[in-house]
N, C-alpha and C. Protein backbone atom coordinates (compact mmCIF):
# COMPACT_ATOMS: atom_id res chain seq x y z
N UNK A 1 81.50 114.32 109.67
CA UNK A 1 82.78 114.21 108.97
C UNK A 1 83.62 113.15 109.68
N UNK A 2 84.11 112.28 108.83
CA UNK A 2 85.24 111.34 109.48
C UNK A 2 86.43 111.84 110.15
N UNK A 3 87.22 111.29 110.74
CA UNK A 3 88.42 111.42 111.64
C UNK A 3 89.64 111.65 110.12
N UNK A 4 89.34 110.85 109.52
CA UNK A 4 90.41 110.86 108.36
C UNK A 4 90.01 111.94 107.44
N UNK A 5 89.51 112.27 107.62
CA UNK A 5 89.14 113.66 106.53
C UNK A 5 88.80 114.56 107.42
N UNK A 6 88.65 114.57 108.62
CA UNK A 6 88.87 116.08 109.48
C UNK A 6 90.85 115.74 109.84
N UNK A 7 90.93 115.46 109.55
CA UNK A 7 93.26 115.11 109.44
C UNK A 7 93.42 115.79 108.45
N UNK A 8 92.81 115.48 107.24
CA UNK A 8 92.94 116.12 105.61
C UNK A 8 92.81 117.58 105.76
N UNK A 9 91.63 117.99 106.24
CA UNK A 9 91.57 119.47 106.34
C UNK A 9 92.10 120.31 107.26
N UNK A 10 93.04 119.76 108.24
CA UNK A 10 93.37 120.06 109.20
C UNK A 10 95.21 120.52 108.32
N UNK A 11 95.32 119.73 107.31
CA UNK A 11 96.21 119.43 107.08
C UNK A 11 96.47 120.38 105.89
N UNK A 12 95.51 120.95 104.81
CA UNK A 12 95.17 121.92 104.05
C UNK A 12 95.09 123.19 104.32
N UNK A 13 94.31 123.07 105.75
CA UNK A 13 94.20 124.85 106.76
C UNK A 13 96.06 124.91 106.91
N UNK A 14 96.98 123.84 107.56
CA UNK A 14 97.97 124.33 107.61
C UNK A 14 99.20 124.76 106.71
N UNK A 15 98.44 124.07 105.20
CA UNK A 15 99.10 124.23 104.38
C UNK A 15 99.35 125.86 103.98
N UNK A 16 97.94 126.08 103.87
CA UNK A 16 97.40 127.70 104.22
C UNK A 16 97.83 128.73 104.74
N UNK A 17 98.06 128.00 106.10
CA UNK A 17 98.46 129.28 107.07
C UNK A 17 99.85 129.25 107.08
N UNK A 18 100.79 128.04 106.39
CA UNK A 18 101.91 128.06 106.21
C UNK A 18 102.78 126.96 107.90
N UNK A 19 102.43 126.33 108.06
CA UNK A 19 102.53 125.80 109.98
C UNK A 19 103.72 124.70 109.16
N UNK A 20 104.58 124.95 108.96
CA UNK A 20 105.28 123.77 109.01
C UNK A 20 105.35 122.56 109.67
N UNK A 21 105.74 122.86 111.03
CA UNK A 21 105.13 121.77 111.54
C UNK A 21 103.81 120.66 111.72
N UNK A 22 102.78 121.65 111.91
CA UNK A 22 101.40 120.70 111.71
C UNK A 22 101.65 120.19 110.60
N UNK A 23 102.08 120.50 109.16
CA UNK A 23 101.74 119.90 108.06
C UNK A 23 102.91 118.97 107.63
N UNK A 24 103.97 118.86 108.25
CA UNK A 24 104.82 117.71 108.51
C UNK A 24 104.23 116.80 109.46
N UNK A 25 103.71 116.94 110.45
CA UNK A 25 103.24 115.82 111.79
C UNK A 25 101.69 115.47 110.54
N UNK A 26 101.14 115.96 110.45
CA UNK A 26 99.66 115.56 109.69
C UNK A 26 100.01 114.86 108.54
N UNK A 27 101.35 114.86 107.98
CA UNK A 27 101.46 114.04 106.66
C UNK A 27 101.95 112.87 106.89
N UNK A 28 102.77 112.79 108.08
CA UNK A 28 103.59 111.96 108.70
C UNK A 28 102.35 110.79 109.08
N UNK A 29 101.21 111.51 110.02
CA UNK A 29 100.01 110.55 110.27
C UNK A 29 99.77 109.96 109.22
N UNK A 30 99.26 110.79 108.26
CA UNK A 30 97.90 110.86 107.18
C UNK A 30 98.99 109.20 106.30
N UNK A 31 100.27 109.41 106.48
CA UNK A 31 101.21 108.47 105.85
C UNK A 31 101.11 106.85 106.60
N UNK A 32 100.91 106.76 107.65
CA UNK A 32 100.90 106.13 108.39
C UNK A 32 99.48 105.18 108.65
N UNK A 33 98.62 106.18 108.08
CA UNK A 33 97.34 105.62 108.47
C UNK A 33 97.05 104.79 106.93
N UNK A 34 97.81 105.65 105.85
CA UNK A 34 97.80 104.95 104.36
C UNK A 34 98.84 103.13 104.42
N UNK A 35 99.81 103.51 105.31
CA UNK A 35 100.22 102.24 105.17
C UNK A 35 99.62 101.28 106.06
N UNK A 36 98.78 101.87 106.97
CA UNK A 36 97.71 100.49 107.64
C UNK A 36 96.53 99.63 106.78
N UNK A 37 95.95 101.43 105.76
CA UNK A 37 94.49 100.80 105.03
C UNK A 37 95.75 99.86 103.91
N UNK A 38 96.99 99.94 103.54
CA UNK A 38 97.55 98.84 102.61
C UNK A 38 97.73 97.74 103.03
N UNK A 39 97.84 97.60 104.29
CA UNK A 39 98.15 96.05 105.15
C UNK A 39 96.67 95.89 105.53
N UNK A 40 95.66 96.49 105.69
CA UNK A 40 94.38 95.65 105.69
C UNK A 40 93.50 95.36 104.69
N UNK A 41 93.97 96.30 103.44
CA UNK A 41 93.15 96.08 102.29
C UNK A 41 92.22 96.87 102.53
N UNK A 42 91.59 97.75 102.89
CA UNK A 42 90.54 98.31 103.39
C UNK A 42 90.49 99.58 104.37
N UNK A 43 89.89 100.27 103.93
CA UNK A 43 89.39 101.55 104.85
C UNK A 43 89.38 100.92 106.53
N UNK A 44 90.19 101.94 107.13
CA UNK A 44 90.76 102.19 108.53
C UNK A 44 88.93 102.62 109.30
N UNK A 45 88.60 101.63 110.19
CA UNK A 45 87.69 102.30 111.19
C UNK A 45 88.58 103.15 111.98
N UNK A 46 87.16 104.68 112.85
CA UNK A 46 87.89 105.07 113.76
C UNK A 46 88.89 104.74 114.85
N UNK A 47 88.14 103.68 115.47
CA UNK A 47 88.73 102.88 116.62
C UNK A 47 90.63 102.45 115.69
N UNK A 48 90.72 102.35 114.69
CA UNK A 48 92.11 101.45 114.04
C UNK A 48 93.06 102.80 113.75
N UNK A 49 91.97 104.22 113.19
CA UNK A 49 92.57 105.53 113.48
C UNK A 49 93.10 106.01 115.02
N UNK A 50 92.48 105.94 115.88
CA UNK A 50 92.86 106.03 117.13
C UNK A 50 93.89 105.29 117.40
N UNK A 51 93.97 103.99 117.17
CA UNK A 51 95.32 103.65 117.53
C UNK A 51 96.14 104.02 117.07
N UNK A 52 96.24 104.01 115.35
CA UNK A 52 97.39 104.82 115.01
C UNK A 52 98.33 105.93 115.42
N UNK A 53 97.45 106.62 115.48
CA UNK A 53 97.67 107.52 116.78
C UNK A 53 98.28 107.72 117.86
N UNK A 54 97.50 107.06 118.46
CA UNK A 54 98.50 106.35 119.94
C UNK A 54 99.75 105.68 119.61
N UNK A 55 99.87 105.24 118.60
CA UNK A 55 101.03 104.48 118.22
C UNK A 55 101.92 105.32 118.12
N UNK A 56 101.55 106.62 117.54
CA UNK A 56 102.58 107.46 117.18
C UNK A 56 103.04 108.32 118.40
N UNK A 57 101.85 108.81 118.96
CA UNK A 57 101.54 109.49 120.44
C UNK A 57 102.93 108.96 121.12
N UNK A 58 102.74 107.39 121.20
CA UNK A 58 103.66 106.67 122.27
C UNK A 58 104.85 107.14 121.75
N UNK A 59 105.38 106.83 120.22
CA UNK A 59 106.99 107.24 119.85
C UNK A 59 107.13 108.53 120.06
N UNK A 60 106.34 109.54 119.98
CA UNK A 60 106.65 111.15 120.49
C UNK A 60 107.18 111.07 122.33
N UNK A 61 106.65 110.45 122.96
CA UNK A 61 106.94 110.34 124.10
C UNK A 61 107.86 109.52 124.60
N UNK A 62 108.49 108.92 123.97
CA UNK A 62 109.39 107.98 123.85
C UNK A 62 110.76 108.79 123.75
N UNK A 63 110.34 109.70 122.45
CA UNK A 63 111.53 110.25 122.09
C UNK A 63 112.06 111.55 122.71
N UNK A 64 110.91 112.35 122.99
CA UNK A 64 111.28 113.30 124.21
C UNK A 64 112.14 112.87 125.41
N UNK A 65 111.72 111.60 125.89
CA UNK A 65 112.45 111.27 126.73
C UNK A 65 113.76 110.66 127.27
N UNK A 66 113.97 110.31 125.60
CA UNK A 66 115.39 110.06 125.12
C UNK A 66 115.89 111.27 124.60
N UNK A 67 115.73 112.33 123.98
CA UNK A 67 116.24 113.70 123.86
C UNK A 67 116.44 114.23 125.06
N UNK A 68 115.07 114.09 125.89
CA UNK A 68 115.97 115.02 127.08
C UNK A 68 117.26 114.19 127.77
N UNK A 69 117.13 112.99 127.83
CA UNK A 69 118.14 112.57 128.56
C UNK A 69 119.66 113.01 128.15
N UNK A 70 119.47 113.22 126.82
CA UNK A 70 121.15 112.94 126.01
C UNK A 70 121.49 114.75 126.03
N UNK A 71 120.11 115.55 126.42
CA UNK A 71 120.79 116.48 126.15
C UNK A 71 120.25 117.31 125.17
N UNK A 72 119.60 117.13 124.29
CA UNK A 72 118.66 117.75 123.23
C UNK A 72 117.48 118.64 123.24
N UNK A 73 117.57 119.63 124.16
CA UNK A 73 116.08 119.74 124.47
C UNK A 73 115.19 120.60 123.55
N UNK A 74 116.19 121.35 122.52
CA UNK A 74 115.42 121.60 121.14
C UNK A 74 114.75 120.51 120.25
N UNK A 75 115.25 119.25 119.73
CA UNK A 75 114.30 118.50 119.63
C UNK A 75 113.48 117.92 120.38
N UNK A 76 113.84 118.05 122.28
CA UNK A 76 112.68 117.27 122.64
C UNK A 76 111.64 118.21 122.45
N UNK A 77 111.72 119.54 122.14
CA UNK A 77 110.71 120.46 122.32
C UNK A 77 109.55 120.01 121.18
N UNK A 78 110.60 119.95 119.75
CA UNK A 78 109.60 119.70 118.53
C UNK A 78 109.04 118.85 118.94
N UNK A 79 109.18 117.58 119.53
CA UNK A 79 108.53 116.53 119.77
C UNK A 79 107.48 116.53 120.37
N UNK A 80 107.94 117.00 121.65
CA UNK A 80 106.27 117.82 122.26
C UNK A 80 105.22 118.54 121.27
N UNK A 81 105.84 119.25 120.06
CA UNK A 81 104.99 120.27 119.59
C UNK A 81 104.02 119.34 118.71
N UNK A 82 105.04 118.29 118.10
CA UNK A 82 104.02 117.39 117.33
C UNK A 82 103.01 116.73 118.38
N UNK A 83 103.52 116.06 119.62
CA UNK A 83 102.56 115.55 120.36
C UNK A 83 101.23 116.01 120.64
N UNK A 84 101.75 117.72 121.05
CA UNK A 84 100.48 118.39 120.94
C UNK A 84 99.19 118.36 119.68
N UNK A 85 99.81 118.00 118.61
CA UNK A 85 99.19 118.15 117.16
C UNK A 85 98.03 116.74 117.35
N UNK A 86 99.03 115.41 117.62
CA UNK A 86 98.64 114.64 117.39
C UNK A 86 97.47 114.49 118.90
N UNK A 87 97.61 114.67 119.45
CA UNK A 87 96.42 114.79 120.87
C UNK A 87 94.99 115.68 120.11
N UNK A 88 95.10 116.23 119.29
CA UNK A 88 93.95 116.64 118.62
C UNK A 88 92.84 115.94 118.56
N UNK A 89 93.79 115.01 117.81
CA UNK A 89 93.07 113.85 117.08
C UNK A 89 92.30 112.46 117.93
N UNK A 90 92.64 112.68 119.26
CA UNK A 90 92.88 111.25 120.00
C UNK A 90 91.65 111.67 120.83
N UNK A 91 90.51 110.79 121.28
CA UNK A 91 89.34 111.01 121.99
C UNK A 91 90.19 111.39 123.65
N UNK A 92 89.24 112.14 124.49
CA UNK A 92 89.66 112.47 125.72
C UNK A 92 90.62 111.23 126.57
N UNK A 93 91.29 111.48 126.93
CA UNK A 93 92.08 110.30 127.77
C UNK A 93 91.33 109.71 129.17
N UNK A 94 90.85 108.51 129.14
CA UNK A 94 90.42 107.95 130.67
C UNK A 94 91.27 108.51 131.83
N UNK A 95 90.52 108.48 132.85
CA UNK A 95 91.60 108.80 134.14
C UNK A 95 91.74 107.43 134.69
N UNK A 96 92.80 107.54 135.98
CA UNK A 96 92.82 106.34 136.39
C UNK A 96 91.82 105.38 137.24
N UNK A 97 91.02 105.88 137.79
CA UNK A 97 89.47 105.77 137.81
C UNK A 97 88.53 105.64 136.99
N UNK A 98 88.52 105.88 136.13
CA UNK A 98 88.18 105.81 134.82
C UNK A 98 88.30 104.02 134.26
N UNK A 99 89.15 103.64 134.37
CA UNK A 99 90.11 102.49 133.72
C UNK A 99 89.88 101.19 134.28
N UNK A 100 90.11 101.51 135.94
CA UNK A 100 89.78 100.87 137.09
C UNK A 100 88.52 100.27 136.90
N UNK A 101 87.67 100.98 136.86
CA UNK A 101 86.03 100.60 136.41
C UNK A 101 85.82 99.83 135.43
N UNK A 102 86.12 99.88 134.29
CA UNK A 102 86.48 99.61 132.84
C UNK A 102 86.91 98.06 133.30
N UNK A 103 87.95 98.08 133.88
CA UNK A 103 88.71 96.67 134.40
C UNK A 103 87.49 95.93 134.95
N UNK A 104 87.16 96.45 136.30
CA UNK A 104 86.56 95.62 136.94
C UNK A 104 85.34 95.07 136.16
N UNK A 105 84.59 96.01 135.22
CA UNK A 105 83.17 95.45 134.48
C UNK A 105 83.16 93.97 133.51
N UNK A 106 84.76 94.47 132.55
CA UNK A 106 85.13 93.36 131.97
C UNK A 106 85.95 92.21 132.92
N UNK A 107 86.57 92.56 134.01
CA UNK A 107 86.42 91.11 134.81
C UNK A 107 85.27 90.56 135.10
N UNK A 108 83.93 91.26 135.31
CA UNK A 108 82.60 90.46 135.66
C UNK A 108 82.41 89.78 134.57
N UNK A 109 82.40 90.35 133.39
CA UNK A 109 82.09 90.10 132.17
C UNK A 109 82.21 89.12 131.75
N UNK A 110 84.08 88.22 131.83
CA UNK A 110 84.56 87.65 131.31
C UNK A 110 84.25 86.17 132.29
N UNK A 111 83.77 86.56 133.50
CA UNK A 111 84.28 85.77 134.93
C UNK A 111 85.41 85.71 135.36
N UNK A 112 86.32 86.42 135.23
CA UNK A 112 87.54 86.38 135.60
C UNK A 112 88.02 86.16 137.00
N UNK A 113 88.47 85.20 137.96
CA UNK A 113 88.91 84.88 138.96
C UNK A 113 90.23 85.17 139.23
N UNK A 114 91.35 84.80 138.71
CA UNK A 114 92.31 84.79 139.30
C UNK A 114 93.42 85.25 137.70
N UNK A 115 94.46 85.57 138.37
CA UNK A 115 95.72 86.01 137.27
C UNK A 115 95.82 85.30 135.81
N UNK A 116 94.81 84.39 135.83
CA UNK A 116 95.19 83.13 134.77
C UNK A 116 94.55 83.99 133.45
N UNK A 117 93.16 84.06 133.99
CA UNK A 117 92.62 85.04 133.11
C UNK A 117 92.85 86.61 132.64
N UNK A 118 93.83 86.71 132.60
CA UNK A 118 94.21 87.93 132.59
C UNK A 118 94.36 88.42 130.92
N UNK A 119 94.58 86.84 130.13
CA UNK A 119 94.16 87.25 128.65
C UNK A 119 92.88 87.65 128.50
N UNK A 120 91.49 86.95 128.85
CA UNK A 120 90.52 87.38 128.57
C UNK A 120 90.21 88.68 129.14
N UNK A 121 90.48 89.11 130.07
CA UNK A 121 90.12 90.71 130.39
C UNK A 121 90.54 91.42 129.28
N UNK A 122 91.90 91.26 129.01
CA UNK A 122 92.51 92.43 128.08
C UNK A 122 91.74 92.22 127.24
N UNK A 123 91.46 91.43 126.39
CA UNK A 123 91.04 91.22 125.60
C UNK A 123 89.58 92.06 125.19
N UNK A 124 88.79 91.73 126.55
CA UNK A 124 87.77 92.31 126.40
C UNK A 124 87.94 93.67 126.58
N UNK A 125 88.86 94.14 127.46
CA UNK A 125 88.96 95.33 127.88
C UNK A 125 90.02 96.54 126.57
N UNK A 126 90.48 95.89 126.12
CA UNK A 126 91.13 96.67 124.98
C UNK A 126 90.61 97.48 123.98
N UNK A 127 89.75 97.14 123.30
CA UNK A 127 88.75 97.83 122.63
C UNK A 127 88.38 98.98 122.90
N UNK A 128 87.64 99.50 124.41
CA UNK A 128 87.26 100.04 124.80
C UNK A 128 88.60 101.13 124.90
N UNK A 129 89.10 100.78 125.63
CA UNK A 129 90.32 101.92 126.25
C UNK A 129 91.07 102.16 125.46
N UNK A 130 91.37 101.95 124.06
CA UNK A 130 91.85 101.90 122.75
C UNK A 130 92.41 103.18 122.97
N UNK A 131 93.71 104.23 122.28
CA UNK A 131 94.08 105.29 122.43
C UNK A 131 93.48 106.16 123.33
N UNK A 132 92.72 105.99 124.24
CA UNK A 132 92.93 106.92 125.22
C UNK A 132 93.32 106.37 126.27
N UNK A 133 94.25 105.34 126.25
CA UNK A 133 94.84 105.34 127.84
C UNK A 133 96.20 104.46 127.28
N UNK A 134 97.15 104.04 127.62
CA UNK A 134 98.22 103.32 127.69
C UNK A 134 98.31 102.06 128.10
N UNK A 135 98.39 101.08 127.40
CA UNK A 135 98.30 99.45 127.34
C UNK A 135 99.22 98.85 128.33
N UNK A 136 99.97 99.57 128.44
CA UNK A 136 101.11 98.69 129.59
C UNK A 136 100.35 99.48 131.04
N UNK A 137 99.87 100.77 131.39
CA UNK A 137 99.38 100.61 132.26
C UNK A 137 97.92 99.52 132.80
N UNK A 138 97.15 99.44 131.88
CA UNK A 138 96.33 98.95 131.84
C UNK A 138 96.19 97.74 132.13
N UNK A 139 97.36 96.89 131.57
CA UNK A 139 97.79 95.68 131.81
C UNK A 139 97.98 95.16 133.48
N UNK A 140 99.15 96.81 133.79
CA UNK A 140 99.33 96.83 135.35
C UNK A 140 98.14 96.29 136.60
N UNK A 141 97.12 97.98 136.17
CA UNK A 141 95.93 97.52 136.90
C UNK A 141 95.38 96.44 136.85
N UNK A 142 95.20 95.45 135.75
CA UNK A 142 94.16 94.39 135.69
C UNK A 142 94.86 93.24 136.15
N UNK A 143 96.27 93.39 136.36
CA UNK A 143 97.11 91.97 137.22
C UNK A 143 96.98 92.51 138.28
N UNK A 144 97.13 93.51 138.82
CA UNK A 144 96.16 94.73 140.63
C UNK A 144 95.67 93.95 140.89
N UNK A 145 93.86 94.02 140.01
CA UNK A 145 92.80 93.69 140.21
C UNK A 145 92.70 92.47 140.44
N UNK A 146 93.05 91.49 139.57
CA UNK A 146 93.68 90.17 139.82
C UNK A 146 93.98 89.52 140.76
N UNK A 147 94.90 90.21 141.61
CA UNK A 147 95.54 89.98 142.54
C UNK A 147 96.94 89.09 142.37
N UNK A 148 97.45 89.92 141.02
CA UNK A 148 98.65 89.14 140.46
C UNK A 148 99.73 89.77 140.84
């Protein structure tokens, strides 16, 4: 079964059981992933589902952290609750060891020497680490590795 149609039924069971929430956060996706296949013309691979995801992942965490600041911590809560929903969906998260490795293979890969190359790593290295890890860290380590 696909990623986009295990969302669908995920999204039907909660219709079911009545979950308000899941079936607001799952429509909210399922909405989101419809306005990507309209800007590509075409059915969403997993890997383009995963990001979506993460895309959204990131604004849940974003916004918790601007709720808690101001004071809100009933919505930062919902926010978490959707986060939780949407982590369903998202392959296991790399550790930071994990990533590290990842870096260093696609620096062999690419030949990467010095900070200059730091487009071609990502580059190569993005794909891979796609929603399960965070792009601005990633970025971090591989200017590390660099020695940038």
């Amino acid at each position: 079964m696909g990623l986009k149609v295990e969302i669908q039924e995920a999204m039907k069971a909660a219709m079911k059981t009545g979950d308000r929430l899941t079936l607001s956060t799952l429509r909210l996706l399922l909405s989101a992933l419809h306005n990507e296949e309209i800007k590509g013309r075409r059915e969403l691979t997993t890997e383009e589902i995963h990001r979506t995801i993460a895309t959204l992942r990131k604004q849940r965490i974003e916004a918790i952290e601007l709720f808690r600041k101001g004071g809100r911590a009933e919505l930062a809560e919902k926010e978490e609750a959707e986060l939780k929903i949407l982590q369903r969906f998202l392959p296991q998260p790399l550790s930071e060891d994990e990533v590290r490795n990842l870096i260093k293979v696609s620096i062999e890969e690419v030949g990467a020497k010095n900070i200059q190359d730091l487009g071609k790593v990502m580059k190569q290295l993005m794909p891979r680490v796609s929603g399960r890890t965070d792009g601005k860290r990633v970025n971090e380590l591989a200017k590390e590795l660099l020695g940038g």
